[in-house]
PDB file of N, CA and C in Angstrom:
ATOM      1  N   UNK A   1     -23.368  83.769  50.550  1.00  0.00           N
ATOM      2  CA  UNK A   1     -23.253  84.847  49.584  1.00  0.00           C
ATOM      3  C   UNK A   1     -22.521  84.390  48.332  1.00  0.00           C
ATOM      4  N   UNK A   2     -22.781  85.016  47.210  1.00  0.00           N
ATOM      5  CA  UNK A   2     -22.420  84.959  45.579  1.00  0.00           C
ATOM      6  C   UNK A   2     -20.715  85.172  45.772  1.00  0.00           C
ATOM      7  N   UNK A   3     -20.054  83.981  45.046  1.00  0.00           N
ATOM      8  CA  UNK A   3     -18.236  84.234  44.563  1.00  0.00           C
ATOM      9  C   UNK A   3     -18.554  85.218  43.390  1.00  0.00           C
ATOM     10  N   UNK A   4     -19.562  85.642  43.062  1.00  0.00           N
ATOM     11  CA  UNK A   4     -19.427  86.339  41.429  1.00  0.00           C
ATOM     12  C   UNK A   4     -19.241  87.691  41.336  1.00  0.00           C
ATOM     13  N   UNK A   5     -19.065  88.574  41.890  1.00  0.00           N
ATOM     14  CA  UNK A   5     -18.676  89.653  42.030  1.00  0.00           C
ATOM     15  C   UNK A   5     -17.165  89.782  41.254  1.00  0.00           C
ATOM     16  N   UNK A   6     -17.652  90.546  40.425  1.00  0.00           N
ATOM     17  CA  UNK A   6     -16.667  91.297  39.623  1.00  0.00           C
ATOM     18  C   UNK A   6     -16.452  92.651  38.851  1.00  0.00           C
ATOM     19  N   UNK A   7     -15.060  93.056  39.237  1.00  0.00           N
ATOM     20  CA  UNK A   7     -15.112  94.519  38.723  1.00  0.00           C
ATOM     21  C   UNK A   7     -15.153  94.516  37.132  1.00  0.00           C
ATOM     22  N   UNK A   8     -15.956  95.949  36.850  1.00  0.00           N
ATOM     23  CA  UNK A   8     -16.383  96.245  35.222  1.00  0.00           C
ATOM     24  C   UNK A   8     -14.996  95.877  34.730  1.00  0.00           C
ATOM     25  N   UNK A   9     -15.200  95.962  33.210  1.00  0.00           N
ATOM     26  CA  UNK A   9     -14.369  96.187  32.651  1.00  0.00           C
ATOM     27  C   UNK A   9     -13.431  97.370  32.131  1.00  0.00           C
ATOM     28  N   UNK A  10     -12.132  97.171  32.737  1.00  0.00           N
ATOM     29  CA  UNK A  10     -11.202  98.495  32.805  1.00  0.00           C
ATOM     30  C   UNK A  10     -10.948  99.076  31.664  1.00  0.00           C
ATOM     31  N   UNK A  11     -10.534 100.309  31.752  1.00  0.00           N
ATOM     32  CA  UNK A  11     -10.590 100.904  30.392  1.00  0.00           C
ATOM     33  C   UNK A  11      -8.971 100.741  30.351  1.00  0.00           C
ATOM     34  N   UNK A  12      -8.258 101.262  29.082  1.00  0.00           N
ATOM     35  CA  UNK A  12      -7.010 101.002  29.068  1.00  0.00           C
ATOM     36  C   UNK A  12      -6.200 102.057  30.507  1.00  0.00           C
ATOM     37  N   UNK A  13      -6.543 102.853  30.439  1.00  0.00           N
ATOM     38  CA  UNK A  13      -5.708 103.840  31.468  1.00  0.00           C
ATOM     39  C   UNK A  13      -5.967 103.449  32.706  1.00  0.00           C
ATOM     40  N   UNK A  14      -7.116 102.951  33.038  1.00  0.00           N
ATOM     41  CA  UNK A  14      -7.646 102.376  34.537  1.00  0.00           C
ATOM     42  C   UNK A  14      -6.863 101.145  34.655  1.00  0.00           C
ATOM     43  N   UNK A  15      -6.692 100.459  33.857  1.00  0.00           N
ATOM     44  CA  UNK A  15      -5.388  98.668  33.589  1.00  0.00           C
ATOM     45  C   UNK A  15      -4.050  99.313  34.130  1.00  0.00           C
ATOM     46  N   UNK A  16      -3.667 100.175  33.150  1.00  0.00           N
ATOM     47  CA  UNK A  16      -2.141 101.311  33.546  1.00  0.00           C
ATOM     48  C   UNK A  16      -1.683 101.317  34.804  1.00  0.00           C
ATOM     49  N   UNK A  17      -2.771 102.048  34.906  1.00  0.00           N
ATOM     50  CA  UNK A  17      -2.928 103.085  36.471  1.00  0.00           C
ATOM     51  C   UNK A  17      -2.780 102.264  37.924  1.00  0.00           C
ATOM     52  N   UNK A  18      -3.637 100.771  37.661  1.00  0.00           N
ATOM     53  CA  UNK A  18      -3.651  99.859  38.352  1.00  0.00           C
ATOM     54  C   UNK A  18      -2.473  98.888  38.249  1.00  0.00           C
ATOM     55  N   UNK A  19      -1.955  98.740  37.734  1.00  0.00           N
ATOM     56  CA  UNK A  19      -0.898  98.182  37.565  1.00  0.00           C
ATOM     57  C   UNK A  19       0.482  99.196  37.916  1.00  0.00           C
ATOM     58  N   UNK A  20       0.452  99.967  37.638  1.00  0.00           N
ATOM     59  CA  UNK A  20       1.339 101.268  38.126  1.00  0.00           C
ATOM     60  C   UNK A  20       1.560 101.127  39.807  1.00  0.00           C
ATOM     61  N   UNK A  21       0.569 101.184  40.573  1.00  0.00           N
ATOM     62  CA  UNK A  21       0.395 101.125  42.032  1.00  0.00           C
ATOM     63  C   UNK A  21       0.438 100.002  42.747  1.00  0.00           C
ATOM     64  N   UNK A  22      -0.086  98.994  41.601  1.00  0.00           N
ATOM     65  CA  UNK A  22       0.205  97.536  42.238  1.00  0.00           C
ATOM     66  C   UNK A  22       1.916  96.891  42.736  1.00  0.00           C
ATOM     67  N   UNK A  23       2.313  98.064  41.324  1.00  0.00           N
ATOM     68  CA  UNK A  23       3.724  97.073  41.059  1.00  0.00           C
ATOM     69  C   UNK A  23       4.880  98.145  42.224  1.00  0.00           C
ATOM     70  N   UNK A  24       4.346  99.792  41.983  1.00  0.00           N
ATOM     71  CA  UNK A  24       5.132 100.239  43.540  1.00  0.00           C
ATOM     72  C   UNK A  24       5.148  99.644  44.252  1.00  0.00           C
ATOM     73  N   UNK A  25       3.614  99.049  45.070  1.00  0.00           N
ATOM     74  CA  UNK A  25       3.799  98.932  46.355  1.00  0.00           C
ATOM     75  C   UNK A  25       3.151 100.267  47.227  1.00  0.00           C
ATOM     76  N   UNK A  26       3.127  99.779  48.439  1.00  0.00           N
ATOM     77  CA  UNK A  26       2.444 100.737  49.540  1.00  0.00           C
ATOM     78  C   UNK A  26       3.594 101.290  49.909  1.00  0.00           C
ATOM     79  N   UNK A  27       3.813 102.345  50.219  1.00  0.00           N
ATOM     80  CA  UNK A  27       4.777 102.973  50.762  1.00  0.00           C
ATOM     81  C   UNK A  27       4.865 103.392  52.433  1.00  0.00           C
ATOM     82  N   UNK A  28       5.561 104.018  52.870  1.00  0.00           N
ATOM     83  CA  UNK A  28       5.340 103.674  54.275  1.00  0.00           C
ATOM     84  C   UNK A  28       4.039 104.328  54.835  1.00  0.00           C
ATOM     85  N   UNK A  29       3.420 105.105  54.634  1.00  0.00           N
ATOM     86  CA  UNK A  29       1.938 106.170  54.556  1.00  0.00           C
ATOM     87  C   UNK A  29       1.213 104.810  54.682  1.00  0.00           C
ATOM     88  N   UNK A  30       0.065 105.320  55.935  1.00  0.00           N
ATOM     89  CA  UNK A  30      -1.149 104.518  56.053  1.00  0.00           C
ATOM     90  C   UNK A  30      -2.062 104.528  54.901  1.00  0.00           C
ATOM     91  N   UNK A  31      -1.990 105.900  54.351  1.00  0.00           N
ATOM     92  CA  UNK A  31      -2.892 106.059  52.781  1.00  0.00           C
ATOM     93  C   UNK A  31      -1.997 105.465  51.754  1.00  0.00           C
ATOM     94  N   UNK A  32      -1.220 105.414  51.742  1.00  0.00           N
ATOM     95  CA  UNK A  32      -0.476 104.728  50.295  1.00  0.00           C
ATOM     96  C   UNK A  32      -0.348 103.486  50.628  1.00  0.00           C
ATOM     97  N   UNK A  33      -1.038 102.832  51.765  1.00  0.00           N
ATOM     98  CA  UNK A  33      -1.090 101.605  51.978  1.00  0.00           C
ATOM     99  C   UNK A  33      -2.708 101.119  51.429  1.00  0.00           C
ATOM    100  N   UNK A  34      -3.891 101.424  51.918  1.00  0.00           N
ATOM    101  CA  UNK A  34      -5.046 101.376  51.857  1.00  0.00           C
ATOM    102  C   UNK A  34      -5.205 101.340  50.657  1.00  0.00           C
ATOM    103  N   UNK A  35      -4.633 102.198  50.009  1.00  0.00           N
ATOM    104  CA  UNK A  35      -5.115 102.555  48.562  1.00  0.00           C
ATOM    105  C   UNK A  35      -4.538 101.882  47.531  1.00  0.00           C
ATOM    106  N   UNK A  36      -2.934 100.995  47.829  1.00  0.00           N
ATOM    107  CA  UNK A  36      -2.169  99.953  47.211  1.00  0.00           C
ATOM    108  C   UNK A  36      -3.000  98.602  47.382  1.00  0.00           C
ATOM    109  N   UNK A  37      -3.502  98.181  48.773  1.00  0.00           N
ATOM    110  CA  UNK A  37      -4.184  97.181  48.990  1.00  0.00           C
ATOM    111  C   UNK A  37      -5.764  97.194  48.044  1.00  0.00           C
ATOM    112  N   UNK A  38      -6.447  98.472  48.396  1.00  0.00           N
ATOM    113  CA  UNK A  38      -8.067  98.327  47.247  1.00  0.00           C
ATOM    114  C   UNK A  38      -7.407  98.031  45.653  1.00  0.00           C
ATOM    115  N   UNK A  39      -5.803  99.200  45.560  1.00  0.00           N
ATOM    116  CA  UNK A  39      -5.546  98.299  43.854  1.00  0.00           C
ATOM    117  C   UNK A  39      -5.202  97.020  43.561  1.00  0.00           C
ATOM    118  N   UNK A  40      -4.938  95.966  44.299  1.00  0.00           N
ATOM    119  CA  UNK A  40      -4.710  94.544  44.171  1.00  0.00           C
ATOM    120  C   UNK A  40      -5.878  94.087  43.781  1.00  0.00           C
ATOM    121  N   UNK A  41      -6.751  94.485  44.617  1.00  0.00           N
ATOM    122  CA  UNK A  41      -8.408  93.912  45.558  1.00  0.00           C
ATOM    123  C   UNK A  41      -8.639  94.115  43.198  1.00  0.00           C
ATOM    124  N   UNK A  42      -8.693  94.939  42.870  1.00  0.00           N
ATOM    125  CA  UNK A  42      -9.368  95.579  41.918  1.00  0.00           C
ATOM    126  C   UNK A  42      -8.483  94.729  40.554  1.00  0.00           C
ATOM    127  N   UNK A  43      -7.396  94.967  40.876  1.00  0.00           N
ATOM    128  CA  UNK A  43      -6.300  94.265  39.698  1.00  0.00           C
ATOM    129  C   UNK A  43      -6.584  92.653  39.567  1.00  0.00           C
ATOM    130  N   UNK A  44      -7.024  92.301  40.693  1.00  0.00           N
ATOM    131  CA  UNK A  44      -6.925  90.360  41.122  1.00  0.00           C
ATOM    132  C   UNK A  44      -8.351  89.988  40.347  1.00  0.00           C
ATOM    133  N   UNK A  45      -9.562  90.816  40.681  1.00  0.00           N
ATOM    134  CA  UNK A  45     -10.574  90.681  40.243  1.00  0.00           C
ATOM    135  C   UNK A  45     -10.703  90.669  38.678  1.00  0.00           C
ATOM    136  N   UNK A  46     -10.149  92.320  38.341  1.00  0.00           N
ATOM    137  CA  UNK A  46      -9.978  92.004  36.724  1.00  0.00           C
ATOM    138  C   UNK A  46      -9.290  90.702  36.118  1.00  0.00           C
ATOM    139  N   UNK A  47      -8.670  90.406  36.413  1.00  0.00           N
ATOM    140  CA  UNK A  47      -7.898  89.119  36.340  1.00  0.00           C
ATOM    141  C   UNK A  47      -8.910  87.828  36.074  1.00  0.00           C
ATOM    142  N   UNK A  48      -9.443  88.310  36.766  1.00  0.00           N
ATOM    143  CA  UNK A  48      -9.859  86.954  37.176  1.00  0.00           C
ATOM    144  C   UNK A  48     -10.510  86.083  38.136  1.00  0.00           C
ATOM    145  N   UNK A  49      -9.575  85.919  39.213  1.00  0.00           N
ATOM    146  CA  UNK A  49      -9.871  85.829  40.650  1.00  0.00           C
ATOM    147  C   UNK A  49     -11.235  85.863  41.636  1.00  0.00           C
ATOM    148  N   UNK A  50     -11.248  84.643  42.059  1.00  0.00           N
ATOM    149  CA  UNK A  50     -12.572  85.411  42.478  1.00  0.00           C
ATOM    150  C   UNK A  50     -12.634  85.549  43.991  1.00  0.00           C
ATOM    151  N   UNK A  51     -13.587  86.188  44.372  1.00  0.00           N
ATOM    152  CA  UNK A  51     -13.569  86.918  45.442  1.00  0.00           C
ATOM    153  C   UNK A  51     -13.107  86.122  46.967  1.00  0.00           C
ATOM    154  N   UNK A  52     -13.182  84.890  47.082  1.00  0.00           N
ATOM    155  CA  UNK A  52     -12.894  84.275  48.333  1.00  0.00           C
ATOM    156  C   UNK A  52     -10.821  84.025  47.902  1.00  0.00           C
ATOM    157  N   UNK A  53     -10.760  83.841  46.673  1.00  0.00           N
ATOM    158  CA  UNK A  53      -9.164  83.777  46.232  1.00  0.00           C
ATOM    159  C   UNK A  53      -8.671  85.537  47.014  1.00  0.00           C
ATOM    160  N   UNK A  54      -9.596  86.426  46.286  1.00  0.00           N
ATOM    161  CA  UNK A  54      -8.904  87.942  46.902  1.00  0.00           C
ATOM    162  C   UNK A  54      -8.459  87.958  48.242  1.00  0.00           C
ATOM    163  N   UNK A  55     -10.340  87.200  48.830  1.00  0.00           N
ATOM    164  CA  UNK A  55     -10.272  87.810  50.476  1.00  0.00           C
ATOM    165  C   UNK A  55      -8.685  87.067  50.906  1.00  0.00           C
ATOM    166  N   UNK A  56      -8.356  86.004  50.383  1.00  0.00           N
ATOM    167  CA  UNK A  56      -7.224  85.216  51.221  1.00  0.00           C
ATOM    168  C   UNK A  56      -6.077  85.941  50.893  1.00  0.00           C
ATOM    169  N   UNK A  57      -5.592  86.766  49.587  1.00  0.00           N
ATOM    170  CA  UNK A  57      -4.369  87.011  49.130  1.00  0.00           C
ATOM    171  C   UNK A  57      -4.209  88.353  49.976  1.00  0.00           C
ATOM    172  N   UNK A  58      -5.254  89.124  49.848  1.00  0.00           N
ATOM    173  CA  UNK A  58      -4.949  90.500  50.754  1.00  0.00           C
ATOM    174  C   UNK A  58      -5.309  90.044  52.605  1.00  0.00           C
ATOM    175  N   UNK A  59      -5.795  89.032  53.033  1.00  0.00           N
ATOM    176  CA  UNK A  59      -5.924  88.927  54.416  1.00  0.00           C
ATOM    177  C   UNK A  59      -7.027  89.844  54.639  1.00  0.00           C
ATOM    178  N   UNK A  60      -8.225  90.059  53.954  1.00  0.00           N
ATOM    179  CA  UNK A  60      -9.789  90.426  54.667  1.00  0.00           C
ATOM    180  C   UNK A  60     -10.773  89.381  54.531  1.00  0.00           C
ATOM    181  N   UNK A  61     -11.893  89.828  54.824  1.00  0.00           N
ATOM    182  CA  UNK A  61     -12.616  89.401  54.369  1.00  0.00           C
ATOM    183  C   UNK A  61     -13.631  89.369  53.302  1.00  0.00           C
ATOM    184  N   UNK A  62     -14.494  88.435  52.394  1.00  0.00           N
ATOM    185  CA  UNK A  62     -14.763  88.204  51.286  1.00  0.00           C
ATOM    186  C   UNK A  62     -16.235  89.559  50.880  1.00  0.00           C
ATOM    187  N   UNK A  63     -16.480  89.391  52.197  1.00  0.00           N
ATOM    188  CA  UNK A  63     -17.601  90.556  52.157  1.00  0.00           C
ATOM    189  C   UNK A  63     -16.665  91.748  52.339  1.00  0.00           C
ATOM    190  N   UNK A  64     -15.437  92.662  52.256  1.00  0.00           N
ATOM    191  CA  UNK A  64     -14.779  93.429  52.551  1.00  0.00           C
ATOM    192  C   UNK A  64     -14.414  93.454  51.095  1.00  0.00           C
ATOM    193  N   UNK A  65     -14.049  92.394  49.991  1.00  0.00           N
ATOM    194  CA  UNK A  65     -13.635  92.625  49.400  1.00  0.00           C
ATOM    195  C   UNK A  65     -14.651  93.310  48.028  1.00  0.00           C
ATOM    196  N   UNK A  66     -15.838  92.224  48.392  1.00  0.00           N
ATOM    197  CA  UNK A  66     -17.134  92.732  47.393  1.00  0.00           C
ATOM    198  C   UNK A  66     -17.361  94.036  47.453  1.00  0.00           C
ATOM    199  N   UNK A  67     -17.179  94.700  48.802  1.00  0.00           N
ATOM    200  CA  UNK A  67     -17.665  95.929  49.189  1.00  0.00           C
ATOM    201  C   UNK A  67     -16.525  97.171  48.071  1.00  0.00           C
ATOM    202  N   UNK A  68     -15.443  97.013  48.316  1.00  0.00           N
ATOM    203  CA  UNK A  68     -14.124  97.500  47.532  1.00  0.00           C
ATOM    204  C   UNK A  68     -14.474  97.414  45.802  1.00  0.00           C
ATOM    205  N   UNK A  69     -14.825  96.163  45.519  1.00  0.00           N
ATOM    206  CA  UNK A  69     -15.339  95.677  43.982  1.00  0.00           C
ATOM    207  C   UNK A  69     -16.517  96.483  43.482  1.00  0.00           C
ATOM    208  N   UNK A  70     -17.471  96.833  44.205  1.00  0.00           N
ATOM    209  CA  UNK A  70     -18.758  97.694  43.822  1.00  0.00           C
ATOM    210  C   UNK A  70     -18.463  98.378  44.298  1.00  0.00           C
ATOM    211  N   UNK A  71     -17.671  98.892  45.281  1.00  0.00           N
ATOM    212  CA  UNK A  71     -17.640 100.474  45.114  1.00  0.00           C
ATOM    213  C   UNK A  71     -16.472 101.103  44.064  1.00  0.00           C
ATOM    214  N   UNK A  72     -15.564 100.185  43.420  1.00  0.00           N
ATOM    215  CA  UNK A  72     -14.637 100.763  42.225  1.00  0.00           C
ATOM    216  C   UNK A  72     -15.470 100.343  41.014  1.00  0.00           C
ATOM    217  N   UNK A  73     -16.595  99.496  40.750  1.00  0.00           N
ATOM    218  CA  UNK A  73     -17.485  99.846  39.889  1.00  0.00           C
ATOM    219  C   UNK A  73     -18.549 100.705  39.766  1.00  0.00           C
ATOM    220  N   UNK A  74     -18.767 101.692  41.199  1.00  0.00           N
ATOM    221  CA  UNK A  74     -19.252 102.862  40.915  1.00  0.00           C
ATOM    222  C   UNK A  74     -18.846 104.107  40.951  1.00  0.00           C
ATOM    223  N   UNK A  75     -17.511 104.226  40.872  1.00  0.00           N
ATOM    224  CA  UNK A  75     -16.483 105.507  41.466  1.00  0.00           C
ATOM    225  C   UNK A  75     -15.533 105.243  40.571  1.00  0.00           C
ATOM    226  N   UNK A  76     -14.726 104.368  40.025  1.00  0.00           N
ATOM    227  CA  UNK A  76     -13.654 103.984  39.277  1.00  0.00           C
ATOM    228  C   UNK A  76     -12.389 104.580  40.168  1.00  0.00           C
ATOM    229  N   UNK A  77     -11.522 104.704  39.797  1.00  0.00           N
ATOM    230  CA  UNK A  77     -10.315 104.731  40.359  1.00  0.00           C
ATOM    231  C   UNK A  77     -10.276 106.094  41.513  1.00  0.00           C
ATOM    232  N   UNK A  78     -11.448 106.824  41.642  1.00  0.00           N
ATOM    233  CA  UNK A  78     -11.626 107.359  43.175  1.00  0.00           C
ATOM    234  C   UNK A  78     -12.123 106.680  44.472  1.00  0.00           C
ATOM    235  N   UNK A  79     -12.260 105.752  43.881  1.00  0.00           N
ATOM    236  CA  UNK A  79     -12.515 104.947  45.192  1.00  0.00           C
ATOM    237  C   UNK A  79     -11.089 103.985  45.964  1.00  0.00           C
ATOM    238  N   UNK A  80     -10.156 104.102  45.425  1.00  0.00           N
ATOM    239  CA  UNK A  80      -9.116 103.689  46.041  1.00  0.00           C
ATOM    240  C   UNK A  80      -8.563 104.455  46.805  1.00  0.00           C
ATOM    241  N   UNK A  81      -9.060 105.697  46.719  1.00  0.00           N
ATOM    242  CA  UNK A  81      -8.017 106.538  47.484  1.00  0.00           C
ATOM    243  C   UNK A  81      -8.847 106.615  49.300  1.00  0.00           C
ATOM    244  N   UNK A  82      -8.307 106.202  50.262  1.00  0.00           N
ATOM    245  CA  UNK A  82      -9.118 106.815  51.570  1.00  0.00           C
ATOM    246  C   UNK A  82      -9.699 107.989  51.857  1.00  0.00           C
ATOM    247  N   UNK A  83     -11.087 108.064  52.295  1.00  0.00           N
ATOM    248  CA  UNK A  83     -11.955 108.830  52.558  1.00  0.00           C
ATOM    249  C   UNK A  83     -11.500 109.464  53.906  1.00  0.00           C
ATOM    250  N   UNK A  84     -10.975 109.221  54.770  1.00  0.00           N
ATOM    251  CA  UNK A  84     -10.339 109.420  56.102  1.00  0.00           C
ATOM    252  C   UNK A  84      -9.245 110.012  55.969  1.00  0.00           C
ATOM    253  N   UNK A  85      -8.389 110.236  54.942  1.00  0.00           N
ATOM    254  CA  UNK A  85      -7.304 110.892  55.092  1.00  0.00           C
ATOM    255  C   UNK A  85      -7.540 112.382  54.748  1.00  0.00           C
TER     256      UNK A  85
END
């Protein structure tokens, strides 16, 4: 499979916002964990990073991470939040 997967380009408030949550941290909440981890996944990519660098920094896998990457390029910053909670 393709390293090229990358998230769109962020708008200024989506950069903010992501960086805002990155730099908290997960808090003790299983959801404020999930949703700290997809903003790295999303922040690392804008960056730069490419997707087998992500899968290693967050501990998934590379197809886990693509999946996270296209789905915050079709949802934007609702897709970080868990669907399960």
């Amino acid at each position: 499979m393709s390293n090229r997967v990358r998230v769109r380009r962020l708008t200024d408030e989506e950069g903010r916002q992501l960086q805002r949550i990155v730099r908290r941290g997960g808090s003790r909440s299983e959801k404020s964990i999930v949703k700290w981890r997809r903003a790295v996944v999303v922040h690392a990519s804008a960056g730069g990073n490419t997707v087998s660098v992500i899968a290693r920094l967050v501990a998934t896998s590379e197809d886990r991470v693509r999946e996270m990457i296209h789905r915050f390029n079709e949802m934007g910053m609702e897709s970080l939040d868990p669907q399960w909670a």
